[in-house]
C-alpha atoms as a PDB file:
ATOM      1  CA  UNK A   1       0.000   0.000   0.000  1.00  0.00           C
ATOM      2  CA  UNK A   2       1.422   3.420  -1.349  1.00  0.00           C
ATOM      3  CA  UNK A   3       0.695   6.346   1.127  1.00  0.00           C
ATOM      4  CA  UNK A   4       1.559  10.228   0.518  1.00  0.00           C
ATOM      5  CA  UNK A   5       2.496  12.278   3.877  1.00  0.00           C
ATOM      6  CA  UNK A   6       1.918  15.491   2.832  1.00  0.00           C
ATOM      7  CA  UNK A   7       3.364  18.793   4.600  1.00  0.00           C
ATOM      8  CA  UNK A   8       0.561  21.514   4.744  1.00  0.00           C
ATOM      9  CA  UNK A   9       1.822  24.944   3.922  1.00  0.00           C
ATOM     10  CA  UNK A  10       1.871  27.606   6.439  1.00  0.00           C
ATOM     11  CA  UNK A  11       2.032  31.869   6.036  1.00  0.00           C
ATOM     12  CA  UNK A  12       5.804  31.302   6.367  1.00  0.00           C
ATOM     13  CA  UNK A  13       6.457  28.493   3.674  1.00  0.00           C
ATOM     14  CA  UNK A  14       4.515  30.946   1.070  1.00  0.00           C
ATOM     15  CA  UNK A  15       6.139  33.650   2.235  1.00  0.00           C
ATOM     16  CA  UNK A  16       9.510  31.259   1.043  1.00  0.00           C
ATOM     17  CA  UNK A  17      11.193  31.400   4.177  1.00  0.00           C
ATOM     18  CA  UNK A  18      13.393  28.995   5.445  1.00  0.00           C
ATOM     19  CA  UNK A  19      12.987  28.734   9.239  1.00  0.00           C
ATOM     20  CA  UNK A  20      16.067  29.895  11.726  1.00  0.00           C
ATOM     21  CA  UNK A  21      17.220  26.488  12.596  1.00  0.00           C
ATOM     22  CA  UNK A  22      16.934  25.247   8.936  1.00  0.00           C
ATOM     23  CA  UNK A  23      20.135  22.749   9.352  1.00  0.00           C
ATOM     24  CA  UNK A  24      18.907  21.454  12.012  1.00  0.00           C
ATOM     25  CA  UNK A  25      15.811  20.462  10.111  1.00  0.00           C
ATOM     26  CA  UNK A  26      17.351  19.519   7.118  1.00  0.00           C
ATOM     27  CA  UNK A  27      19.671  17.189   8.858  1.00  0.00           C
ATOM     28  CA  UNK A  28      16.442  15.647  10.849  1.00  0.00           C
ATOM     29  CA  UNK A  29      14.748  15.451   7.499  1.00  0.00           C
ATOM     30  CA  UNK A  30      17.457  13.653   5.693  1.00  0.00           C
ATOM     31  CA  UNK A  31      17.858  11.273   9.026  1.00  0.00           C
ATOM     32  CA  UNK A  32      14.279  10.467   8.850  1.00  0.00           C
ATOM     33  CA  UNK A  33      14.209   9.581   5.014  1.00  0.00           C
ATOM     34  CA  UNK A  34      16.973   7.541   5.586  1.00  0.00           C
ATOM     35  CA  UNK A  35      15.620   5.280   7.668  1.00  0.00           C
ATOM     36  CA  UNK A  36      12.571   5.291   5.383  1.00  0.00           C
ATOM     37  CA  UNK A  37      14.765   3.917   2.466  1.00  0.00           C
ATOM     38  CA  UNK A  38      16.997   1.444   5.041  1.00  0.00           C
ATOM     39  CA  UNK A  39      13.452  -0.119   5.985  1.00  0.00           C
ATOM     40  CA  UNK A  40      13.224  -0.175   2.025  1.00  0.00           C
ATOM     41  CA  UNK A  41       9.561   1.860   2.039  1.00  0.00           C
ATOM     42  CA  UNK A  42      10.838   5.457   0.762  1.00  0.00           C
ATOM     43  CA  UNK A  43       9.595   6.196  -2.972  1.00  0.00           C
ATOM     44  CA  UNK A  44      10.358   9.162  -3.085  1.00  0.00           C
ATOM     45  CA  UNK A  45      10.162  13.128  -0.834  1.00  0.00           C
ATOM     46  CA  UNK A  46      10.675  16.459  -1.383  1.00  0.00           C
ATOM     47  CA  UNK A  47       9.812  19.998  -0.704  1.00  0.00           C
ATOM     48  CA  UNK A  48       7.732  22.531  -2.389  1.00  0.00           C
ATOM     49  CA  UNK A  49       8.176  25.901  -3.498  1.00  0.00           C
ATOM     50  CA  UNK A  50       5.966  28.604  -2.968  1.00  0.00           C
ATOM     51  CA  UNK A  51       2.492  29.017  -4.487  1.00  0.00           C
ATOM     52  CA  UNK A  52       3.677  32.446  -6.711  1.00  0.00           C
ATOM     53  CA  UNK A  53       6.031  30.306  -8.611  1.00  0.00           C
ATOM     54  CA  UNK A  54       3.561  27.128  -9.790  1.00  0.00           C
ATOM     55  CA  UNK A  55      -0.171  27.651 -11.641  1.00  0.00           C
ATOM     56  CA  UNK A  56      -3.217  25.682 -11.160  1.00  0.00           C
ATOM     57  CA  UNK A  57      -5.080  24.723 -14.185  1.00  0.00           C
ATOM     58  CA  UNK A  58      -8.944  25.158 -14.274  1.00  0.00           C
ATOM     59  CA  UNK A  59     -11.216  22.675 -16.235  1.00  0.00           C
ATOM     60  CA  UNK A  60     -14.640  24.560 -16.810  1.00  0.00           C
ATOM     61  CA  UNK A  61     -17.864  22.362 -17.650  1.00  0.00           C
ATOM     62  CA  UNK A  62     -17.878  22.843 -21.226  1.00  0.00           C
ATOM     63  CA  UNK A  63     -14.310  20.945 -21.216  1.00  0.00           C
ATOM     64  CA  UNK A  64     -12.255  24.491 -22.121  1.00  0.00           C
ATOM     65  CA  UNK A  65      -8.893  25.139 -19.810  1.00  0.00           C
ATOM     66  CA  UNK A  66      -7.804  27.817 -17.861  1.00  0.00           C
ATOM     67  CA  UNK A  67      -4.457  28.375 -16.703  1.00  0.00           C
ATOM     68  CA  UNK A  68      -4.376  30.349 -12.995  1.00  0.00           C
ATOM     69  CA  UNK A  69      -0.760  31.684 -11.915  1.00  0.00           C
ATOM     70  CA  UNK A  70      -0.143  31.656  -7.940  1.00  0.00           C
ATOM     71  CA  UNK A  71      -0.059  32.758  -5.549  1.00  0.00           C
ATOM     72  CA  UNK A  72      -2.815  31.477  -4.013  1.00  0.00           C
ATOM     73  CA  UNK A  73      -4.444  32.963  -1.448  1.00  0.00           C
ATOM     74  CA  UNK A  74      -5.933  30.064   0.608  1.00  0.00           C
ATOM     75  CA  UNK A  75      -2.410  28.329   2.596  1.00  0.00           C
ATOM     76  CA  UNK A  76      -4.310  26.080   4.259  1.00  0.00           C
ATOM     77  CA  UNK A  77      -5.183  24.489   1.253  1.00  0.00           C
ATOM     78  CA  UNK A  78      -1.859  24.229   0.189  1.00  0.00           C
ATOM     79  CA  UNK A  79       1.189  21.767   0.320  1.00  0.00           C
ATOM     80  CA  UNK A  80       4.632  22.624   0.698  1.00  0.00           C
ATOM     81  CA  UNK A  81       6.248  19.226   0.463  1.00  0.00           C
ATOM     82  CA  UNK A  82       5.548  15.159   0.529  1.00  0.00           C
ATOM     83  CA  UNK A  83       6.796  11.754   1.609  1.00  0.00           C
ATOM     84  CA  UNK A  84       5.889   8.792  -0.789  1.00  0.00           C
ATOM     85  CA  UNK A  85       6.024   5.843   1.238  1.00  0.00           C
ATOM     86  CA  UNK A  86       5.286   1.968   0.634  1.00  0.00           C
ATOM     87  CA  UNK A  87       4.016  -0.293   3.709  1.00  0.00           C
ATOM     88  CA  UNK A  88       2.158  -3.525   4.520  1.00  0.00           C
ATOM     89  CA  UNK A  89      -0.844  -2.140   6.334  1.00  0.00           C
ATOM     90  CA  UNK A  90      -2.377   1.481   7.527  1.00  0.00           C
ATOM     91  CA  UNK A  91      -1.055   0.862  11.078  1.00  0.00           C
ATOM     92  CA  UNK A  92       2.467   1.170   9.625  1.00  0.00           C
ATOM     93  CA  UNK A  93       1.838   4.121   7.510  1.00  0.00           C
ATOM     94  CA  UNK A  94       0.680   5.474  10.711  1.00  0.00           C
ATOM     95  CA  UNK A  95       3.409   4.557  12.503  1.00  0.00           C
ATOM     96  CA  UNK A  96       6.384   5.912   9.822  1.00  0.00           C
ATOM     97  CA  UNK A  97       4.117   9.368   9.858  1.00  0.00           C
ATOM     98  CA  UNK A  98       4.381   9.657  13.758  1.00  0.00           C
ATOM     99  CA  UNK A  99       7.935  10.228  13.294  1.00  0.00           C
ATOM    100  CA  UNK A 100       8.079  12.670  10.846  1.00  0.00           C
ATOM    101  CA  UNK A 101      10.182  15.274  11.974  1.00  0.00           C
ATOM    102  CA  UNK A 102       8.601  18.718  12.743  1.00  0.00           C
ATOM    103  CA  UNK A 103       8.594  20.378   9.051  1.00  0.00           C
ATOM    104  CA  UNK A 104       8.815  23.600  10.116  1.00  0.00           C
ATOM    105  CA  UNK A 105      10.992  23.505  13.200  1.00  0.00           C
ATOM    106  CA  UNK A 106      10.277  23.761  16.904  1.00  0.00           C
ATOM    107  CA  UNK A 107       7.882  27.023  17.618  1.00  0.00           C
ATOM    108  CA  UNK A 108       6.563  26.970  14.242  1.00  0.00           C
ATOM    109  CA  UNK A 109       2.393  25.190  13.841  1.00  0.00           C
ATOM    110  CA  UNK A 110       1.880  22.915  11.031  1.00  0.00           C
ATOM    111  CA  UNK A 111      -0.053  19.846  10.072  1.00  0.00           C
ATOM    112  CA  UNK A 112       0.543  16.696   7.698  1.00  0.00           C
ATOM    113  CA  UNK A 113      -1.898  14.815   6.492  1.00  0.00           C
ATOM    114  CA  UNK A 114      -1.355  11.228   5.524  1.00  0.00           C
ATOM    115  CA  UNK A 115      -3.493   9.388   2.526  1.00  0.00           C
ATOM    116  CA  UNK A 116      -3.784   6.243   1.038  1.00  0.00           C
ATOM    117  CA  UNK A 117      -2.552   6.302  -2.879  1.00  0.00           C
ATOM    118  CA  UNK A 118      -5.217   4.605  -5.341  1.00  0.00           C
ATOM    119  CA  UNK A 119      -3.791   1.308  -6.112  1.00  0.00           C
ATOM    120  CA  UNK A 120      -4.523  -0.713  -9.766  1.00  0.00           C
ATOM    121  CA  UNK A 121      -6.720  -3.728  -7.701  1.00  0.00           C
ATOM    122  CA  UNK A 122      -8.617  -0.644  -6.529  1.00  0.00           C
ATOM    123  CA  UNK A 123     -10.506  -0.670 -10.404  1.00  0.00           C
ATOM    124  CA  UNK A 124     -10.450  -4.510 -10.577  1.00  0.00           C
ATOM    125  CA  UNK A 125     -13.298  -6.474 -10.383  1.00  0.00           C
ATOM    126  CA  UNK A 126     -13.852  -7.221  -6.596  1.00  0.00           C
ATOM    127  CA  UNK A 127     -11.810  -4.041  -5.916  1.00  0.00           C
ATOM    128  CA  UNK A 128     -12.259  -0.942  -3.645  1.00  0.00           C
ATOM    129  CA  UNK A 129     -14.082   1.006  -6.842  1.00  0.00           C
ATOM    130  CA  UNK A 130     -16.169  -1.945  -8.017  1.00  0.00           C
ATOM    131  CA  UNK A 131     -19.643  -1.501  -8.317  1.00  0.00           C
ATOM    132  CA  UNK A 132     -20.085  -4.931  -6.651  1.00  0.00           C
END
């Protein structure tokens, strides 16, 4: 089972600051990551940049695009970075995702959220999307 841990963004991520004690967090970031690859479940992590330098693109009814250049305006809807994990069960995603290091440092809020990646059995007959 694939599982994303994703870093919510905060004022300060968007704002492209790197908190004070950002060695300190690096190093705990690369620590944690590799013990996620030793225990062979790391796919893959990283961080984002801010909203102001990606776009969001906007599919309208009537099937016609729209491209949207960040910023944007709602953080808290936002990412600013990801761990792509691969366990046995949701008790050890849960477990790998209670050690994940502080992403902003000590002083500084945030939140992760962890979710479950759509697997190919999951649009198999007798999968998790089957209609029986």
């Amino acid at each position: 089972m694939r599982f994303m841990i994703m870093v919510k963004a905060t004022a300060i991520s968007e704002a492209g600051e790197m908190p004070a004690d950002m060695e300190q967090l690096k190093d705990q970031m690369d620590a944690y990551h590799q013990e996620l690859a030793q225990a062979g479940v790391l796919l893959d992590g990283a961080g984002l940049r801010p909203s102001r330098q990606g776009w969001r693109i906007h599919y309208a009814a009537d099937g016609q695009r729209s491209i949207i250049d960040g910023p944007f305006a709602e953080t808290k809807e936002l990412l600013a970075g990801y761990t792509l994990i691969q366990v046995r069960s949701r008790e050890e995603a849960m477990e790998w995702a209670r050690r994940f290091p502080a992403p902003f440092g000590r002083g500084n809020e945030c939140e992760i959220e962890v979710r479950p990646l759509y697997e190919q059995e999951d649009f198999e007959p007798g999968g998790a999307l089957s209609p029986v």
